[in-house]
N, C-alpha and C. Protein backbone atom coordinates (compact mmCIF):
# COMPACT_ATOMS: atom_id res chain seq x y z
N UNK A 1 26.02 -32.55 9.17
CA UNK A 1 25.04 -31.84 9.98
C UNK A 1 24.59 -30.60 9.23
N UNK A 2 23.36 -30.76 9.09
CA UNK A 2 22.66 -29.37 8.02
C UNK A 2 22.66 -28.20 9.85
N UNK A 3 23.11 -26.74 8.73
CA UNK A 3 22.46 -25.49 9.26
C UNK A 3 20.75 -25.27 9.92
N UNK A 4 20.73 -24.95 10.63
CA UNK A 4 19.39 -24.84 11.07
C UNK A 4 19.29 -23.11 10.93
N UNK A 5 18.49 -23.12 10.17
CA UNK A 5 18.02 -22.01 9.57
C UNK A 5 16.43 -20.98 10.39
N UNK A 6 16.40 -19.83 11.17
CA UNK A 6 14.82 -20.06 11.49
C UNK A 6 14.66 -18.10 10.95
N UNK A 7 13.48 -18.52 10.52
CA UNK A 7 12.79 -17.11 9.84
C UNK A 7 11.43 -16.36 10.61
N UNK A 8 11.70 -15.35 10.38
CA UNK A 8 9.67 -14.66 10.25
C UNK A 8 9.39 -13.66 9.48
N UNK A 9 8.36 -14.06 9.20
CA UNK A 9 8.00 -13.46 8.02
C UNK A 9 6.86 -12.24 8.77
N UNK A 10 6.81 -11.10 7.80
CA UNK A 10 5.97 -9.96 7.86
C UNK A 10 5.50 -10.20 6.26
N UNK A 11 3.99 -10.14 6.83
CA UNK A 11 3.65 -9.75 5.12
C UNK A 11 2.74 -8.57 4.97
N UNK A 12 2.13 -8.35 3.56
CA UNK A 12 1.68 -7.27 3.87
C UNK A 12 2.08 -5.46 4.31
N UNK A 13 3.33 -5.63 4.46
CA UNK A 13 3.66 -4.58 5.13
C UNK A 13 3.66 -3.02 4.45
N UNK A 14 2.99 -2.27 4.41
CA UNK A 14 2.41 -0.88 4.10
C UNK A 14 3.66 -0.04 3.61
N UNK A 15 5.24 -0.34 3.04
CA UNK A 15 6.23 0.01 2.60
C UNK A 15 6.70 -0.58 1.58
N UNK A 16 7.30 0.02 0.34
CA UNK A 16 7.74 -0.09 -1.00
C UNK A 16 9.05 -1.23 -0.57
N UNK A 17 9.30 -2.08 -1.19
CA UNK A 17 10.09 -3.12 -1.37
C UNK A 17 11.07 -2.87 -1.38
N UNK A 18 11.59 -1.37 -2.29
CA UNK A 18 12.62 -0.78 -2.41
C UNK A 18 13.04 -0.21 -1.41
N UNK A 19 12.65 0.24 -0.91
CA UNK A 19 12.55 1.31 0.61
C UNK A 19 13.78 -0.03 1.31
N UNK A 20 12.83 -1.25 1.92
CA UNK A 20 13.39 -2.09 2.71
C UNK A 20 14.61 -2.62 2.09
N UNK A 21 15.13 -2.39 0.72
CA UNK A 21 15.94 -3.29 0.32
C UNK A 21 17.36 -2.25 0.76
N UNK A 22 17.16 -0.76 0.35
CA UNK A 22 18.16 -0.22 0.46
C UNK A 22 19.06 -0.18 2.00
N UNK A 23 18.27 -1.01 2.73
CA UNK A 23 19.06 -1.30 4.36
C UNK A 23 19.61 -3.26 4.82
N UNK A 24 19.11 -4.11 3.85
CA UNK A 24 19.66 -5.31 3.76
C UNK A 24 21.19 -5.15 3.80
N UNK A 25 21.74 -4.35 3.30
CA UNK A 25 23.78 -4.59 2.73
C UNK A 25 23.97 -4.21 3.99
N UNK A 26 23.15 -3.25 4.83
CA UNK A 26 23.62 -3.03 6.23
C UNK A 26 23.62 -4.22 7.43
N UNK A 27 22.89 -5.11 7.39
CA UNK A 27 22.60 -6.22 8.26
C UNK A 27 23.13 -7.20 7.74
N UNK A 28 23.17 -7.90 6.44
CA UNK A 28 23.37 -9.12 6.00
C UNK A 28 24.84 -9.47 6.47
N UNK A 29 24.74 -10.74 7.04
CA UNK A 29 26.01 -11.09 7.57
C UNK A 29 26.24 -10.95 8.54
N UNK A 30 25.97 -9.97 9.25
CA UNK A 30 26.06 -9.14 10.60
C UNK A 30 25.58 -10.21 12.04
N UNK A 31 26.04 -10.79 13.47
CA UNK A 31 25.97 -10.72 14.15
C UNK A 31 24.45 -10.30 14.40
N UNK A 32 23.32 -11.21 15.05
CA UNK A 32 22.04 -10.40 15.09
C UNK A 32 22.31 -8.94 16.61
N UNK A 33 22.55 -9.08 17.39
CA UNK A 33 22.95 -7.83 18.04
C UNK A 33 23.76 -6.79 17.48
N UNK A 34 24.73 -6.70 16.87
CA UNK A 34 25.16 -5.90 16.04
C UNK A 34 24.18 -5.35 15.06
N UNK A 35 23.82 -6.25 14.53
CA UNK A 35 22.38 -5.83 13.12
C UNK A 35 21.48 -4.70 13.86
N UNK A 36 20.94 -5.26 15.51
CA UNK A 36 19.93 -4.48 15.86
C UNK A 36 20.17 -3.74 16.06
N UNK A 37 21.34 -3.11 16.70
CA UNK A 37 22.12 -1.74 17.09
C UNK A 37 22.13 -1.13 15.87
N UNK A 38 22.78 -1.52 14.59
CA UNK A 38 22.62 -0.79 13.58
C UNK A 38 20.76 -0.60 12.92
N UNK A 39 20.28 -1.02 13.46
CA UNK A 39 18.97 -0.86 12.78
C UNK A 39 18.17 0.29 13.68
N UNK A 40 18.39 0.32 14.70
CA UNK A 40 17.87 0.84 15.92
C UNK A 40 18.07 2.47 15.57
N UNK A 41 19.32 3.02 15.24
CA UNK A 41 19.76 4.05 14.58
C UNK A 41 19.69 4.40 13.42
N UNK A 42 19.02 4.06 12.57
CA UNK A 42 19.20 4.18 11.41
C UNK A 42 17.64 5.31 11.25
N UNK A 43 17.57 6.28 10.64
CA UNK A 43 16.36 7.43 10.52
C UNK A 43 15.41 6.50 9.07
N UNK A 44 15.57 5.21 8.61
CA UNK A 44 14.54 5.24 7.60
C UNK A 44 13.57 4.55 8.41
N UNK A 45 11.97 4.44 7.96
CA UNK A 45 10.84 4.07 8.10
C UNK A 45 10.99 2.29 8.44
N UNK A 46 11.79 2.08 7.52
CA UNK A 46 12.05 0.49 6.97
C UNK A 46 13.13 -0.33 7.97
N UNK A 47 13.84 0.51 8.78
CA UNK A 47 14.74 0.21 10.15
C UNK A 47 14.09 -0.36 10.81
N UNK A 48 13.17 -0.02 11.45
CA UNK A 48 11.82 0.19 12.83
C UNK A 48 11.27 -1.15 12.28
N UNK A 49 10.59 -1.38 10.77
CA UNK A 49 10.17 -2.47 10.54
C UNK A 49 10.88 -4.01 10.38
N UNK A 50 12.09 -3.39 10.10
CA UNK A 50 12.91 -4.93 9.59
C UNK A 50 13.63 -5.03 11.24
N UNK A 51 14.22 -4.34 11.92
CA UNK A 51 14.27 -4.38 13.45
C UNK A 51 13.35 -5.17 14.61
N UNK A 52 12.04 -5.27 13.99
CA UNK A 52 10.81 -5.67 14.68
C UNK A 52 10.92 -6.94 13.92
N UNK A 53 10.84 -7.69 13.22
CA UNK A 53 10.70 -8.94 12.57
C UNK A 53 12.16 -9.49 12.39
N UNK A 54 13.41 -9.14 12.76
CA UNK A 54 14.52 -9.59 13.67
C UNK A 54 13.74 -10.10 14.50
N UNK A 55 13.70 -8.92 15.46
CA UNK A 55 13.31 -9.43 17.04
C UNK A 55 12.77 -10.76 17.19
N UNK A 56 11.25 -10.95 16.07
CA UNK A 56 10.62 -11.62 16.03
C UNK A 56 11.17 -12.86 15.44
N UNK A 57 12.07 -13.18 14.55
CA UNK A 57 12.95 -14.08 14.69
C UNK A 57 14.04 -14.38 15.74
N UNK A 58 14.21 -13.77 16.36
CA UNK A 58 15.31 -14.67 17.49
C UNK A 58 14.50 -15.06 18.41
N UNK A 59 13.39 -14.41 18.90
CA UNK A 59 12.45 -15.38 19.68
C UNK A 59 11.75 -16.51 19.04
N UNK A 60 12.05 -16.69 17.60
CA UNK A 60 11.83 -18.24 17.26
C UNK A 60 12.82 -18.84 17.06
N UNK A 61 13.99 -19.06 17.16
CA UNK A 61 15.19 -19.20 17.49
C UNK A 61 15.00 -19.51 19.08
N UNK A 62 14.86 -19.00 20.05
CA UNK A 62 15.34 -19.11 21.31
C UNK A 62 13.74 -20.13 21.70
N UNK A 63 12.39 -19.83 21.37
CA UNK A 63 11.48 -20.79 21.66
C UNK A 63 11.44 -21.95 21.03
N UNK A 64 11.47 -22.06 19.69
CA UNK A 64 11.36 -23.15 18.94
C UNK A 64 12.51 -24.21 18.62
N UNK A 65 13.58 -23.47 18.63
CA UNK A 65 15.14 -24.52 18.46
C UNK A 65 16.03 -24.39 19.36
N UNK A 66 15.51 -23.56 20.56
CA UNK A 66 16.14 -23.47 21.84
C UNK A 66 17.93 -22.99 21.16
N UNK A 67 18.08 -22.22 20.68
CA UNK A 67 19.68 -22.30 19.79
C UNK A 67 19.88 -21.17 20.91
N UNK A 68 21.03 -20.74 21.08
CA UNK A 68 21.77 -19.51 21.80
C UNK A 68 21.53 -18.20 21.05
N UNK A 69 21.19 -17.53 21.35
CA UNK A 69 20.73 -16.24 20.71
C UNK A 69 22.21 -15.35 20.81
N UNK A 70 23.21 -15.57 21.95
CA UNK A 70 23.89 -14.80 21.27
C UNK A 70 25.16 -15.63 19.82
N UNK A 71 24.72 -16.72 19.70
CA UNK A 71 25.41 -17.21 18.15
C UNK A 71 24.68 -16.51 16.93
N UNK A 72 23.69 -16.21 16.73
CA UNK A 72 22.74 -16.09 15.55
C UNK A 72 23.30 -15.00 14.44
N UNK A 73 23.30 -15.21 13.38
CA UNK A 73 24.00 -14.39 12.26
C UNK A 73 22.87 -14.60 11.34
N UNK A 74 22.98 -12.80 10.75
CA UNK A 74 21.85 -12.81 10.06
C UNK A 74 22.26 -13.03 8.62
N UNK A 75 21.34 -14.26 8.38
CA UNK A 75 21.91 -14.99 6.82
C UNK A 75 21.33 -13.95 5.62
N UNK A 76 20.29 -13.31 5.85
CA UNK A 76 19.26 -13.04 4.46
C UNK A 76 18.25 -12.26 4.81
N UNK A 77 18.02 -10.74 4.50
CA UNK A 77 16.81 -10.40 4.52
C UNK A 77 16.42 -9.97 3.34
N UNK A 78 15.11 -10.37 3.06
CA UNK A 78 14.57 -10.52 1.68
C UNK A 78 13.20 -9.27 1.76
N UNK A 79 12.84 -8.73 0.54
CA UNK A 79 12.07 -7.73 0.37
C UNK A 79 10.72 -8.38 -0.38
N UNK A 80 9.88 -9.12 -0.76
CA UNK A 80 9.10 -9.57 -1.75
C UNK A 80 8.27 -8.31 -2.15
N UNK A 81 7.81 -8.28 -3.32
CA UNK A 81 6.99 -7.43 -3.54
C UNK A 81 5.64 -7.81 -2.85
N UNK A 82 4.25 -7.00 -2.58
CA UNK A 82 3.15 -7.63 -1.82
C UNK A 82 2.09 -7.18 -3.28
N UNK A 83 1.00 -7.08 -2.92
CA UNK A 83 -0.09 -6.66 -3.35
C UNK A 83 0.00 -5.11 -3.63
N UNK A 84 -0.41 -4.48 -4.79
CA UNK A 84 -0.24 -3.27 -4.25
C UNK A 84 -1.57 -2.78 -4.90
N UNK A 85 -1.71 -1.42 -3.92
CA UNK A 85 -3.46 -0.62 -3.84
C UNK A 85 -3.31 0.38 -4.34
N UNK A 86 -4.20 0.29 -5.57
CA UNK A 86 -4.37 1.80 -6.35
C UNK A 86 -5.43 2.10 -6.02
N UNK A 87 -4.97 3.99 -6.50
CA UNK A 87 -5.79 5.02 -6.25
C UNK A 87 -5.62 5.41 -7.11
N UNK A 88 -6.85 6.82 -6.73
CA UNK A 88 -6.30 7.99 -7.92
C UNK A 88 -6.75 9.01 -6.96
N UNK A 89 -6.14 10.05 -7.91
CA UNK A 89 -6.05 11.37 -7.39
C UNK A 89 -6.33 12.42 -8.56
N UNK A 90 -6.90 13.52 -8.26
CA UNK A 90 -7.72 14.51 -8.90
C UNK A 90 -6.50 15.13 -9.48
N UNK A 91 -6.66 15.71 -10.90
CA UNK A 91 -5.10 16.45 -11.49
C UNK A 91 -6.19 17.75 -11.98
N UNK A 92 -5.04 18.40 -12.55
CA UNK A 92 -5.60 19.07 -13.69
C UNK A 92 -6.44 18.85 -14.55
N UNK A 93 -7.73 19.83 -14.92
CA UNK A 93 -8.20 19.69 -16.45
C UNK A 93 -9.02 18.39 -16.46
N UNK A 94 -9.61 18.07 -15.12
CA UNK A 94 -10.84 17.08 -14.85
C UNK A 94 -10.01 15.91 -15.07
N UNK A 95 -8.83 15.76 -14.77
CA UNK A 95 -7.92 13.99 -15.32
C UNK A 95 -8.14 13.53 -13.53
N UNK A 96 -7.75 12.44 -13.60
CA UNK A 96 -7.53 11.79 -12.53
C UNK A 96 -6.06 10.49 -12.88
N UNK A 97 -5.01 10.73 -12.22
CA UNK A 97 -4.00 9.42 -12.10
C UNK A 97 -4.04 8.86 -11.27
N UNK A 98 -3.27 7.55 -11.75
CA UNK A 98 -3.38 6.65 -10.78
C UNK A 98 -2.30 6.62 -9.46
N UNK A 99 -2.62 6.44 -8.66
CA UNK A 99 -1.28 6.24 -7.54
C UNK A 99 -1.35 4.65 -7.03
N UNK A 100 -0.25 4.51 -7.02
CA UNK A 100 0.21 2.86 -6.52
C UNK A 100 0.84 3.01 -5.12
N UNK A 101 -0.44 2.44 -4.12
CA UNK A 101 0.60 2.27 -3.04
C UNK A 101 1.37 0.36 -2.75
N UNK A 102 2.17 0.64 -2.85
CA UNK A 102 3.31 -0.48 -2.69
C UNK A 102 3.04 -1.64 -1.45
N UNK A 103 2.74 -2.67 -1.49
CA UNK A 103 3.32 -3.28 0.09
C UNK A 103 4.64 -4.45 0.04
N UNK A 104 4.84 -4.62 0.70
CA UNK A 104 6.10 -5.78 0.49
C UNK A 104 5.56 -7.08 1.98
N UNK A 105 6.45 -7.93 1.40
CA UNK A 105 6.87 -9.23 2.22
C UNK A 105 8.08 -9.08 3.23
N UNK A 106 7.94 -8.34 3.80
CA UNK A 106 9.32 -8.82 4.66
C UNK A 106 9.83 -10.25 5.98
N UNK A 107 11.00 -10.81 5.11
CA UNK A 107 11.35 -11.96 5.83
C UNK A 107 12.63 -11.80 6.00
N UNK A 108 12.90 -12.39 7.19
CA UNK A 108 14.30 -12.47 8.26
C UNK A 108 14.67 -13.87 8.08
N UNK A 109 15.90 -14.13 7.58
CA UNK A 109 16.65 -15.67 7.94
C UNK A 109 18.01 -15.38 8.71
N UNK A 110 17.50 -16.17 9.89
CA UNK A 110 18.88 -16.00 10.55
C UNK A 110 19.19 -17.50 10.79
N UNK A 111 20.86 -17.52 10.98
CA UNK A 111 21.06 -18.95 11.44
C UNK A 111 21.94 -19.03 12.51
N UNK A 112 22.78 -20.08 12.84
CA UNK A 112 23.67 -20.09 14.16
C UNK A 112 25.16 -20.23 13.58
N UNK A 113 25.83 -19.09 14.33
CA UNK A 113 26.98 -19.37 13.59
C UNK A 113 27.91 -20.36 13.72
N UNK A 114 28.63 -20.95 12.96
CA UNK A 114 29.28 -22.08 13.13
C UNK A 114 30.69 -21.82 13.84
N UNK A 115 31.13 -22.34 15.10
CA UNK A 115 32.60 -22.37 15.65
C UNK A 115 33.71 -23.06 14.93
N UNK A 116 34.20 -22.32 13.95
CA UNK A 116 35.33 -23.06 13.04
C UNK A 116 36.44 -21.83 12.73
């Protein structure tokens, strides 16, 4: 019997890849209620977002594979890099640099934990 695996994806999302990655070691593995409690508290930008696309995975979990939401363990959250939008900005001495704003992919895999 294969794992049933269910995800959602955020793309696009207006935060550096890095940002979101430095809070994965906090969730991975974790119980999805436990995860959210720890995400819920947490003061970075990237909490609020990877917290919200949880959410949004266990309601595909609970609509789509009807699985028990309180089994679900969070297998994997992944950071992709997105597109990113340059600018520039006025410097010194008539220069202009460039600024890179960052976006990322954020995706949630959670699965059901196994009774063994």
């Amino acid at each position: 019997m294969s794992e049933i695996e269910v995800k959602a994806v955020l793309r696009y999302s207006r935060i550096s890849p890095q940002k979101v990655r430095k809070l994965v070691d906090a969730v991975k593995g974790e119980p999805v209620e436990k995860a959210l409690d720890t995400l819920k508290f947490m003061p970075q930008k990237a909490a609020g977002i990877v917290e919200k696309v949880m959410r949004s995975a266990v309601a595909n979990a609970d609509s789509q594979y009807s699985l028990d939401v309180d089994n679900l363990v969070v297998r994997n959250v992944l950071a992709d890099p997105g597109p990113t939008l340059k600018r520039f900005r006025a410097r010194a001495r008539g220069r202009g640099t460039r600024i890179l704003k960052r976006t990322s992919h954020i995706t949630v895999i959670l699965t059901e934990q196994t009774a063994s």
